[in-house]
C-alpha atoms as a PDB file:
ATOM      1  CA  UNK A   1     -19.766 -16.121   0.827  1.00  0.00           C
ATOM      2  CA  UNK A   2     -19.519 -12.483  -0.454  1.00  0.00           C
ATOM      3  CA  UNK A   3     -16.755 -11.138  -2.242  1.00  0.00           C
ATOM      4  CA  UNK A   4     -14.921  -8.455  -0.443  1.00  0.00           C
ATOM      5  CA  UNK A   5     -14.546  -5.206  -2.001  1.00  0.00           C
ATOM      6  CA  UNK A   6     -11.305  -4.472  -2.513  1.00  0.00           C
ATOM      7  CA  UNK A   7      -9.871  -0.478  -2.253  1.00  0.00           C
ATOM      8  CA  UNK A   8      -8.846   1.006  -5.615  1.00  0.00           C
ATOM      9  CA  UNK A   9      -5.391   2.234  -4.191  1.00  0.00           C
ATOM     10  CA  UNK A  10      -5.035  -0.940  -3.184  1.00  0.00           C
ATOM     11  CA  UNK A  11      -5.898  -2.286  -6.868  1.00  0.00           C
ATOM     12  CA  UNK A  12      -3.259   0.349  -8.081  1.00  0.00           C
ATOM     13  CA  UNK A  13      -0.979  -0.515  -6.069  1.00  0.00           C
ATOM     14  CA  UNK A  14      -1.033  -4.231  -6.945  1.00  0.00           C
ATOM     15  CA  UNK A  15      -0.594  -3.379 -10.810  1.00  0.00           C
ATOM     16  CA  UNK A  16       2.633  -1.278 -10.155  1.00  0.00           C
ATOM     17  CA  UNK A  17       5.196  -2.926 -11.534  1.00  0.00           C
ATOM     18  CA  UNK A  18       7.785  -1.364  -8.989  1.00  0.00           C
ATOM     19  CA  UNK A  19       6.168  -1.927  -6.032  1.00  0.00           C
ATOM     20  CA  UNK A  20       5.803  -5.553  -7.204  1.00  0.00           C
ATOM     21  CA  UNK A  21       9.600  -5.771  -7.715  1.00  0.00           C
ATOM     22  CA  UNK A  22      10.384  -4.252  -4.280  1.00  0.00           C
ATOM     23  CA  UNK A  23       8.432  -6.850  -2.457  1.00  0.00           C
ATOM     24  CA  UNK A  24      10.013  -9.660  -4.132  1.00  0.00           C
ATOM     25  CA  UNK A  25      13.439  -8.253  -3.567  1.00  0.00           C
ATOM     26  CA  UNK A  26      13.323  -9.196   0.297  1.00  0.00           C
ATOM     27  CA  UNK A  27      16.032 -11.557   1.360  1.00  0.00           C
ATOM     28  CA  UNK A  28      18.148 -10.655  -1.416  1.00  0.00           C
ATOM     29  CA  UNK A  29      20.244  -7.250  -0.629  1.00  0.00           C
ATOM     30  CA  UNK A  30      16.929  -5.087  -0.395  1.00  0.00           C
ATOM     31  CA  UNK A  31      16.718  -2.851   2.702  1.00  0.00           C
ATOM     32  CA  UNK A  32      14.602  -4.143   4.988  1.00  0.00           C
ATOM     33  CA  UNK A  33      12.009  -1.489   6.844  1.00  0.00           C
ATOM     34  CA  UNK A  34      10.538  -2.811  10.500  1.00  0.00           C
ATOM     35  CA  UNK A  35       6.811  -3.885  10.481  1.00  0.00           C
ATOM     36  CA  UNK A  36       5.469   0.163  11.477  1.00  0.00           C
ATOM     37  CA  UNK A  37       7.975   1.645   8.748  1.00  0.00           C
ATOM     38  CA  UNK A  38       6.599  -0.463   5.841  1.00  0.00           C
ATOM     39  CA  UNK A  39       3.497   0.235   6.811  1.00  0.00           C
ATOM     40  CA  UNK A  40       3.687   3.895   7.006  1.00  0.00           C
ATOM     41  CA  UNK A  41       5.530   3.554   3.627  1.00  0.00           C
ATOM     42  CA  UNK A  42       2.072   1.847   2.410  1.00  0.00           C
ATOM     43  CA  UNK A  43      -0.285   4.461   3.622  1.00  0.00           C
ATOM     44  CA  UNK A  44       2.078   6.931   2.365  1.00  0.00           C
ATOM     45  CA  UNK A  45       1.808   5.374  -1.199  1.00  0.00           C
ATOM     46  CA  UNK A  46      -1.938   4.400  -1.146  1.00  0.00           C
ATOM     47  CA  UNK A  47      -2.707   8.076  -0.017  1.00  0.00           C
ATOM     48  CA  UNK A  48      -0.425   9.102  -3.141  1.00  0.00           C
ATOM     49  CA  UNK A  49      -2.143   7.125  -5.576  1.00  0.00           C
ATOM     50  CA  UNK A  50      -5.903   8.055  -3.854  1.00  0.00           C
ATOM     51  CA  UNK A  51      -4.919  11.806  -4.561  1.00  0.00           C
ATOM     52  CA  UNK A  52      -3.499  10.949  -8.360  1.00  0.00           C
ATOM     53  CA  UNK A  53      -6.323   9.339  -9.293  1.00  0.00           C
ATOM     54  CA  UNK A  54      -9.186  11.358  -7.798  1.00  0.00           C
ATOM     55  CA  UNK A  55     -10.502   9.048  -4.897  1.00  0.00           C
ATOM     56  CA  UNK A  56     -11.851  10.038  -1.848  1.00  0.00           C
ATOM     57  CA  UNK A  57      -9.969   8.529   1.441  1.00  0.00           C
ATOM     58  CA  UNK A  58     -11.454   6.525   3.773  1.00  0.00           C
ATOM     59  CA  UNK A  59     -13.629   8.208   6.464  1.00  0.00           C
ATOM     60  CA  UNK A  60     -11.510   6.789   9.452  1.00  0.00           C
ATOM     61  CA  UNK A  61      -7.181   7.654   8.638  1.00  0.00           C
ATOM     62  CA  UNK A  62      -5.458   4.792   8.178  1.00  0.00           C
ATOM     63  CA  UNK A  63      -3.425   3.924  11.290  1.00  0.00           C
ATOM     64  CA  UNK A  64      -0.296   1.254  11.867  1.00  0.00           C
ATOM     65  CA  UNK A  65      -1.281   0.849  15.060  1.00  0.00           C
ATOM     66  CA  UNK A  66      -1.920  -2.590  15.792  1.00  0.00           C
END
């Protein structure tokens, strides 16, 4: 079985301490975003930290669309 490669936005985003926080603060007073808002909220924040730290994006956008 190959390993799958994993995004580095995506790795950034797992080591932020904040975002970490916010996910674990569901169910207890947090708002809670629909499925489509959270997502754009993700893209949003992955594009942020692609831009920060020099990456290129993907070559297809990133969609919510399921």
């Amino acid at each position: 079985m190959e390993r799958q490669f994993i995004d580095p936005a995506e790795l950034e985003l797992r080591r932020d301490s904040d975002f970490l926080r916010s996910q674990n603060m569901v169910g207890e007073g947090a708002p809670v975003y629909d499925p489509l808002n959270e997502c754009e909220i993700m893209v949003k924040k992955l594009e942020m930290i692609e831009a920060a730290k020099g990456y290129d994006g993907p070559a297809a956008p990133r969609s919510c669309e399921l």
